[in-house]
Structure formats: structure tokens, C-alpha cells
C-alpha atoms as a PDB file:
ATOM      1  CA  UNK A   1     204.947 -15.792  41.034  1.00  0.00           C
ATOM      2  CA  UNK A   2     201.999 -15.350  37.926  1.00  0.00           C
ATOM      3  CA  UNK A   3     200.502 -13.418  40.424  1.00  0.00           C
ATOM      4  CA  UNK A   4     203.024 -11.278  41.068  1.00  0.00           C
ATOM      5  CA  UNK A   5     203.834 -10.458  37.173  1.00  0.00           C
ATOM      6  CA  UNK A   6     199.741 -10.045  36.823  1.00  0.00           C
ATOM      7  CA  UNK A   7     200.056  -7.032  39.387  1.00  0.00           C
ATOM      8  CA  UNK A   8     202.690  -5.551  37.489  1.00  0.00           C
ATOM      9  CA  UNK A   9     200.868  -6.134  34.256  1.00  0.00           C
ATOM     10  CA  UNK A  10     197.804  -4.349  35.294  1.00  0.00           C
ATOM     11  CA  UNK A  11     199.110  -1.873  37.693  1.00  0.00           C
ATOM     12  CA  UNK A  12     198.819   0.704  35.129  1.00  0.00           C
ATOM     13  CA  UNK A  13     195.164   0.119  34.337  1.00  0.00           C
ATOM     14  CA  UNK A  14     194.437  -0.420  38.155  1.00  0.00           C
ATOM     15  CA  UNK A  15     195.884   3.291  38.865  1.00  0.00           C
ATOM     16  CA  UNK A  16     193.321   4.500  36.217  1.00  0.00           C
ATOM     17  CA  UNK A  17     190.094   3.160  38.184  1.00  0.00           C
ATOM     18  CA  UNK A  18     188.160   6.296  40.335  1.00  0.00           C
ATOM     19  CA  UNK A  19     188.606   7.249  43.209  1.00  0.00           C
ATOM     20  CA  UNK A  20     187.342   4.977  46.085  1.00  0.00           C
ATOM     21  CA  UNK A  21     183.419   6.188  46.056  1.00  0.00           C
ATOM     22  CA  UNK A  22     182.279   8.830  49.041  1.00  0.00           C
ATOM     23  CA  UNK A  23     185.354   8.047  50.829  1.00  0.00           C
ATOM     24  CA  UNK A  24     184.430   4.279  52.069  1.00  0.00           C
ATOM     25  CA  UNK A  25     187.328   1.720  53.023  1.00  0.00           C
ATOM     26  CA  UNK A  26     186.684  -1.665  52.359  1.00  0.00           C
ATOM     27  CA  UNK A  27     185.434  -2.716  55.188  1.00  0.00           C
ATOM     28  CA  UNK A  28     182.343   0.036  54.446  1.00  0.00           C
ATOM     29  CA  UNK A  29     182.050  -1.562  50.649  1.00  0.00           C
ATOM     30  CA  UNK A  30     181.267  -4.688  52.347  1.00  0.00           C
ATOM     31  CA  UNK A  31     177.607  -4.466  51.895  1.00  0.00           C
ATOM     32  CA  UNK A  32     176.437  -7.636  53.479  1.00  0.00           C
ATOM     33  CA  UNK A  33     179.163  -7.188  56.048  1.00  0.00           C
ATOM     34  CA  UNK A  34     180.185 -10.765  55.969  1.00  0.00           C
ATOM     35  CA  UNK A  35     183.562  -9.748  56.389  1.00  0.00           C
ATOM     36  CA  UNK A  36     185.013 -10.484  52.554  1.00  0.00           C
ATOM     37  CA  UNK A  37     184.126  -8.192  49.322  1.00  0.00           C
ATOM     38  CA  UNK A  38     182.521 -10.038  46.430  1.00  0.00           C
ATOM     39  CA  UNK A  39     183.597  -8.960  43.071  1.00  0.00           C
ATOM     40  CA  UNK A  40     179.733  -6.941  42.832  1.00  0.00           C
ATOM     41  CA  UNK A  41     180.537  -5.270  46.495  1.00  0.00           C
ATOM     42  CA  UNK A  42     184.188  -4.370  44.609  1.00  0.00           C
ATOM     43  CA  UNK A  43     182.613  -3.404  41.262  1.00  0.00           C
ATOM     44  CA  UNK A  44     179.753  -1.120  43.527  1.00  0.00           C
ATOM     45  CA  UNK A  45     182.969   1.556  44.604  1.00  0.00           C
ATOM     46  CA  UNK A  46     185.118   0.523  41.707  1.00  0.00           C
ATOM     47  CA  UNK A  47     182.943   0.699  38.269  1.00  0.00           C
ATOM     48  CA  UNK A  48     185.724  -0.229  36.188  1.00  0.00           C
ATOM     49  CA  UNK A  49     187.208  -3.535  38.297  1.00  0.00           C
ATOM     50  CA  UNK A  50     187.265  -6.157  35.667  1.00  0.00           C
ATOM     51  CA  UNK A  51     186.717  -9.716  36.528  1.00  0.00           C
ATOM     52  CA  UNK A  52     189.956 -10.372  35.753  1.00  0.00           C
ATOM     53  CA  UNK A  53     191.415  -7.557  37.743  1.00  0.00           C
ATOM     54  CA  UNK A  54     189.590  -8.992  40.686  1.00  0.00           C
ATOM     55  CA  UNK A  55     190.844 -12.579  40.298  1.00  0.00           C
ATOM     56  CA  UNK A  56     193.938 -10.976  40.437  1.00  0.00           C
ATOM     57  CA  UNK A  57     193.377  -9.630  43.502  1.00  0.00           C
ATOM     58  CA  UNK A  58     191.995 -12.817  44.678  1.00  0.00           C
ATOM     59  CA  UNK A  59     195.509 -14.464  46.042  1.00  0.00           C
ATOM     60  CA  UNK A  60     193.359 -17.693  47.277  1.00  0.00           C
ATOM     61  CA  UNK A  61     191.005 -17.976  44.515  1.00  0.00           C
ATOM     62  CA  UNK A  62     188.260 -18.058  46.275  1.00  0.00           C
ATOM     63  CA  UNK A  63     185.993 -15.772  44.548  1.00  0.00           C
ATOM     64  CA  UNK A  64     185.854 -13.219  47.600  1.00  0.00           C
ATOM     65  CA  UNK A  65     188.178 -10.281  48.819  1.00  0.00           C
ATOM     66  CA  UNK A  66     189.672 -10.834  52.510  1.00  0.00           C
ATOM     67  CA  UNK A  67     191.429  -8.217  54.297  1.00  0.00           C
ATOM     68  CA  UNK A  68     194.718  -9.379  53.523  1.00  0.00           C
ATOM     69  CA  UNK A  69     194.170  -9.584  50.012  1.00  0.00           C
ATOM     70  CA  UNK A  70     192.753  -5.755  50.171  1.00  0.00           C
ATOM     71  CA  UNK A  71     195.760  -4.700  52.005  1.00  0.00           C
ATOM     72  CA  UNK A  72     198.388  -6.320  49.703  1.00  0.00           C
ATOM     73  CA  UNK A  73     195.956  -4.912  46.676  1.00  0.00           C
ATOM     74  CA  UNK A  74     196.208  -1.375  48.153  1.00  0.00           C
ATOM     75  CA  UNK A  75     200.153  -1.725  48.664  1.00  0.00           C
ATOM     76  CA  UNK A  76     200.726  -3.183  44.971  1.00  0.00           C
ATOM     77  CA  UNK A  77     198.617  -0.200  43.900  1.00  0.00           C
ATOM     78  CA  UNK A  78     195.728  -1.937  42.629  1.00  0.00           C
ATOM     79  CA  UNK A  79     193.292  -0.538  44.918  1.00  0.00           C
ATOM     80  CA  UNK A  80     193.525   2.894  46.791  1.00  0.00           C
ATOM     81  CA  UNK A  81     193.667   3.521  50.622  1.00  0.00           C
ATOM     82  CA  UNK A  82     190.899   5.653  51.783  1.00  0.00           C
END
């Protein structure tokens, strides 16, 4: 549930971040193409992802992006699509 509220607490800031760089999806952001983003592969297409933002993101707390956690980030707003 804090995770929830956090999403709708930053949602507003999140919508502000550029546009996803050249076009990549997040699969192409993953630079070392281990198959999760690290909050540097993140920050690489989105300058102005915070830490915090990211741990957000970060459902599992794990310190890496997986796919589901990009998907439900894109759906909540917090990341864009393509």
C-alpha cells in the first residue's frame, strides 16, 4: 500500500521527466543486457530519475528494474512506453 500512495505522490514529477531517449524501450536501456535496469542504465534515458523515484519503482527492493516492475511503472505513469 506505501507503494501505491508513493506512485501517486510522484506521478506528477514522473510525467515531467523527457521523453524516453532516441526512442529505446527498456529492454534497449539495458546496457549490460542482463535482463534488469540498474538505477545508472534508468538514469542513462531518464536524466532526471531520482533515487528515490527509482526505489519507487523498485516493487521488490532489490536495487534493479525487472520487466514487471517497468511495465507496472509505465501503466502508473511513471515511466513512458516507447
Amino acid at each position: 500500500m506505501k507503494h501505491l500512495k508513493s506512485f501517486t505522490a510522484i506521478a506528477a514529477t514522473a510525467l515531467c521527466l523527457p521523453a524516453f531517449a532516441m526512442g529505446q524501450s527498456a529492454t534497449q536501456a539495458d546496457a549490460n543486457e542482463d535482463g534488469v535496469l540498474s538505477l545508472a542504465e534508468v538514469q542513462a534515458v531518464f536524466p532526471d530519475m531520482t533515487e528515490d523515484q527509482f526505489t519507487t519503482i523498485d516493487l521488490n527492493g532489490d536495487g534493479m528494474l525487472e520487466d514487471a516492475e517497468v511495465k507496472a511503472a509505465q501503466e502508473a505513469g511513471l515511466m513512458p512506453t516507447s
